[in-house]
Protein backbone atom coordinates (compact mmCIF):
# COMPACT_ATOMS: atom_id res chain seq x y z
CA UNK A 1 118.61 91.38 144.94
CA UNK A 2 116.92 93.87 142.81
CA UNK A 3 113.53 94.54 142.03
CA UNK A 4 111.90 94.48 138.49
CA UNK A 5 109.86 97.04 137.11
CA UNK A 6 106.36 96.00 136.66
CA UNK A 7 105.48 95.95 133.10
CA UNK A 8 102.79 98.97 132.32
CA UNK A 9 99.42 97.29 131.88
CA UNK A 10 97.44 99.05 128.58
CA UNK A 11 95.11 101.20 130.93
CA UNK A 12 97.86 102.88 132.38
CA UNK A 13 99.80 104.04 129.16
CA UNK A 14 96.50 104.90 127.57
CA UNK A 15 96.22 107.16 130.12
CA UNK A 16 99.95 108.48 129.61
CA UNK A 17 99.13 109.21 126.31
CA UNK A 18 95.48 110.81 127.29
CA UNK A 19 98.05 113.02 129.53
CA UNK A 20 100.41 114.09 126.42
CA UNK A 21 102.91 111.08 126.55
CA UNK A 22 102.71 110.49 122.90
CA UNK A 23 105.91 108.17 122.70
CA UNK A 24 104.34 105.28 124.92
CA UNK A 25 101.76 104.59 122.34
CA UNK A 26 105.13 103.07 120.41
CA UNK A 27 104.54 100.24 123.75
CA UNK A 28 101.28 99.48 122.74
CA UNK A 29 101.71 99.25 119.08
CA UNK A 30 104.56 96.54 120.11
CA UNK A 31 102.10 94.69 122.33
CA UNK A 32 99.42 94.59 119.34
CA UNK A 33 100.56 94.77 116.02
CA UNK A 34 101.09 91.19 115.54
CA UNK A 35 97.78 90.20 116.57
CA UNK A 36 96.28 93.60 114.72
CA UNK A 37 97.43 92.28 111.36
CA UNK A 38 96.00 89.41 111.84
CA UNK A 39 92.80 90.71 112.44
CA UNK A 40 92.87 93.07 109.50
CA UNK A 41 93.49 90.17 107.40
CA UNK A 42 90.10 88.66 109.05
CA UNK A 43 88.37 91.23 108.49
CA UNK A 44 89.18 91.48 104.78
CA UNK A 45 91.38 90.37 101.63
CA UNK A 46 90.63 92.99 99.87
CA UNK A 47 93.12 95.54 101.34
CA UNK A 48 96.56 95.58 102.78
CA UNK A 49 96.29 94.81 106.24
CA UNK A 50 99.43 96.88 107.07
CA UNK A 51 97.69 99.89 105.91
CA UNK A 52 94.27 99.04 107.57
CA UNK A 53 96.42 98.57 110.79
CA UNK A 54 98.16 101.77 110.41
CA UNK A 55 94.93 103.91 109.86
CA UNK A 56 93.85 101.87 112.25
CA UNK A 57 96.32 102.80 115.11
CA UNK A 58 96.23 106.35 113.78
CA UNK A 59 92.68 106.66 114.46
CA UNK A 60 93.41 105.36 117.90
CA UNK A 61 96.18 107.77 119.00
CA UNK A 62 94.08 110.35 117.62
CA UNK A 63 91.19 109.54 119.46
CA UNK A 64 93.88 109.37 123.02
CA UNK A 65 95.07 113.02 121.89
CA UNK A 66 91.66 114.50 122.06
CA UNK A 67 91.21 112.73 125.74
CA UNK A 68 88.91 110.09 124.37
CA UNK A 69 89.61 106.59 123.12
CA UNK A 70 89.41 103.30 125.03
CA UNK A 71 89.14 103.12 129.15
CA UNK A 72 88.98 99.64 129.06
CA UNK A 73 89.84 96.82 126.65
CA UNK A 74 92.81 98.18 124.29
CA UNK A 75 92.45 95.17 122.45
CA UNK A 76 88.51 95.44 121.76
CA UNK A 77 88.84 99.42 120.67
CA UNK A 78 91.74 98.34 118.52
CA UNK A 79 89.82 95.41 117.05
CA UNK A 80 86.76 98.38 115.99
CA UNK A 81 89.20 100.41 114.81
CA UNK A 82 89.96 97.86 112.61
CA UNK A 83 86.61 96.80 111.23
CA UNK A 84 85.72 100.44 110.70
CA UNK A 85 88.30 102.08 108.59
CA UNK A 86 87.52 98.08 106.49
CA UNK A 87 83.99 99.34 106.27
CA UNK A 88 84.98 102.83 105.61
CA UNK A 89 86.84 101.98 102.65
CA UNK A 90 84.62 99.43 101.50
CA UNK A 91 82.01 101.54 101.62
CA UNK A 92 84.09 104.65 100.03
CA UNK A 93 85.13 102.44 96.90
CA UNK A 94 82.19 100.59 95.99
CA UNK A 95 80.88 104.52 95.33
CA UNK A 96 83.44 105.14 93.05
CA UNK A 97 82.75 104.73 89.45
CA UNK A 98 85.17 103.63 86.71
CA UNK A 99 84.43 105.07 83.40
CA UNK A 100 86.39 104.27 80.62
CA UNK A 101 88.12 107.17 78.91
CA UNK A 102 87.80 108.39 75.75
CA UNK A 103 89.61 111.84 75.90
CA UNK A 104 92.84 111.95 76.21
CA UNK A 105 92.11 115.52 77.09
CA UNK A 106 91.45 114.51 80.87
CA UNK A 107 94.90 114.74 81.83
CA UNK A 108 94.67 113.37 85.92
CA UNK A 109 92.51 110.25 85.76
CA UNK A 110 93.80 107.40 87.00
CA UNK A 111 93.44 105.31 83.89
CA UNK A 112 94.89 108.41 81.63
CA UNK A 113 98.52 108.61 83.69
CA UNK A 114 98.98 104.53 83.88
CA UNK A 115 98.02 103.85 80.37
CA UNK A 116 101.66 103.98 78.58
CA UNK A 117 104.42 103.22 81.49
CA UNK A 118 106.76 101.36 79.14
CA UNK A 119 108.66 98.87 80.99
CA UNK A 120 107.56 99.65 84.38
CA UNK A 121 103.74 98.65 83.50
CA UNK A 122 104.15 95.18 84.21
CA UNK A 123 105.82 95.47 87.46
CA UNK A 124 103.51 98.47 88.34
CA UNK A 125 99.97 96.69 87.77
CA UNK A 126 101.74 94.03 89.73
CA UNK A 127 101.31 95.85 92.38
CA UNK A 128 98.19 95.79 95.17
CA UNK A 129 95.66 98.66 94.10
CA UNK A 130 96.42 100.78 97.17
CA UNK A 131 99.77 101.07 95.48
CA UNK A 132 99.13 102.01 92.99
CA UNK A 133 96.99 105.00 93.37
CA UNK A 134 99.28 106.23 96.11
CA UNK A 135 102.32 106.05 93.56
CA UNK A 136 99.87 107.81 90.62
CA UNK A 137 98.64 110.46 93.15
CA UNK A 138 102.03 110.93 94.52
CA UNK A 139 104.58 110.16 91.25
CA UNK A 140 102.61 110.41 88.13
CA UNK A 141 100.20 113.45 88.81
CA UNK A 142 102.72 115.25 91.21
CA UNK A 143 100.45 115.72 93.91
CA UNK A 144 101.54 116.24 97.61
CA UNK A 145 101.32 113.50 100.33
CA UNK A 146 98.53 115.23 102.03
CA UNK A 147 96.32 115.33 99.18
CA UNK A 148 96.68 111.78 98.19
CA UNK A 149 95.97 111.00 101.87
CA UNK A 150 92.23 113.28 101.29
CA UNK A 151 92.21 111.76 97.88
CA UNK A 152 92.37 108.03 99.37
CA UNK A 153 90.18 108.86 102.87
CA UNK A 154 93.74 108.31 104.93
CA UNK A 155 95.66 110.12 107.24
CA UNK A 156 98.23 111.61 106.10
CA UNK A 157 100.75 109.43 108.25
CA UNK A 158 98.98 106.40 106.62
CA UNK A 159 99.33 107.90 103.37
CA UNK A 160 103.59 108.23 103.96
CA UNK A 161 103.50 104.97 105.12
CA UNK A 162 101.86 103.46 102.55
CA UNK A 163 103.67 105.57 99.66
CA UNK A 164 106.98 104.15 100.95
CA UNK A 165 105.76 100.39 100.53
CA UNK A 166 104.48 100.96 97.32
CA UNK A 167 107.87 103.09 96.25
CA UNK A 168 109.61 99.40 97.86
CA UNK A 169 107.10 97.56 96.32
CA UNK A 170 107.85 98.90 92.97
CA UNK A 171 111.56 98.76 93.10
CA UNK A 172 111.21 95.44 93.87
CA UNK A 173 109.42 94.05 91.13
CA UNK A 174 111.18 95.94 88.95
CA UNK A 175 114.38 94.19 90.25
CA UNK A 176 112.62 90.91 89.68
CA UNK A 177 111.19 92.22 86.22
CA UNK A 178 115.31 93.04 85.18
CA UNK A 179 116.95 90.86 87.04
CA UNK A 180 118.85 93.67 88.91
CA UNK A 181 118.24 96.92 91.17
CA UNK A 182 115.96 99.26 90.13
CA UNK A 183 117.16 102.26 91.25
CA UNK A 184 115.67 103.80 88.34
CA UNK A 185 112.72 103.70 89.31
CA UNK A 186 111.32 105.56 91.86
CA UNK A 187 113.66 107.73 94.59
CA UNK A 188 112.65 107.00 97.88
């Protein structure tokens, strides 16, 4: 008869990662990414709760690096994590002002690079917002992942992350949109 390895309890790899054991964070993102979605999706409709949970998490291991983070209650911290970069982003958009443009001259606004996209506007504005500012940052105004990800108030793993979905996304819809694969559309 053998014995079984007790399963780590959340305390324990926190502190593994406190200690410089990066790669058993991967543990606890298996143990609560389920239930984190969910909670992001509780928290609010109006964005992707895959990229709120990835900020999210982000935040977290961050916060583990610099020997801080939770002591007790993974699931708590995680659930705060949550609500804040929600509120952070709420807060961040509803200061942002659309004006409408009048001069073409502004090459760089948002509205400017998305106004003539041929056949790939209807599949494009299909796509969630997040998307597709990410893909204008990142495709249309040639601008590196790390500045989207200051652009958009993300990290910049967040911001790879969610650039790959929208890329995905897009190809996607454009499939849909032709019938067939899109591998016109944007390389991965």
């Amino acid at each position: 008869m053998t014995a079984t390895a007790a399963r780590p309890t959340d305390l324990h790899l926190l502190d593994r990662v406190r200690a410089g054991e990066s790669s058993v964070f991967g543990e606890l993102w298996s143990r609560y990414q389920g239930w984190a979605h969910h909670v992001a999706r509780t928290v609010t409709g109006r964005y992707d709760a895959e990229d709120i949970v990835q900020e999210a998490f982000a935040k977290v291991l961050t916060s583990l690096r610099n020997g801080n983070g939770p002591r007790q209650g993974f699931a708590e911290y995680l659930r705060t994590a949550i609500r804040n970069v929600a509120a952070t982003w709420g807060a961040r958009d509803s200061r942002v002002k659309l004006v409408p443009i009048t001069d073409d001259s502004i090459a760089g606004s948002y509205e400017f690079d998305v106004a003539d996209l041929g056949d790939c506007e209807g599949p494009f504005r299909s796509l969630p917002e997040r998307w597709q500012r990410i893909l204008v940052l990142t495709t249309l105004q040639g601008r590196s992942l790390q500045e989207a990800a200051r652009a958009m108030g993300m990290t910049d793993g967040a911001a790879a992350a969610l650039a790959a979905r929208a890329r995905k996304g897009l190809r996607e819809a454009l499939a849909e949109t032709t019938g067939g694969p899109a591998e016109h559309a944007l390389a991965a």
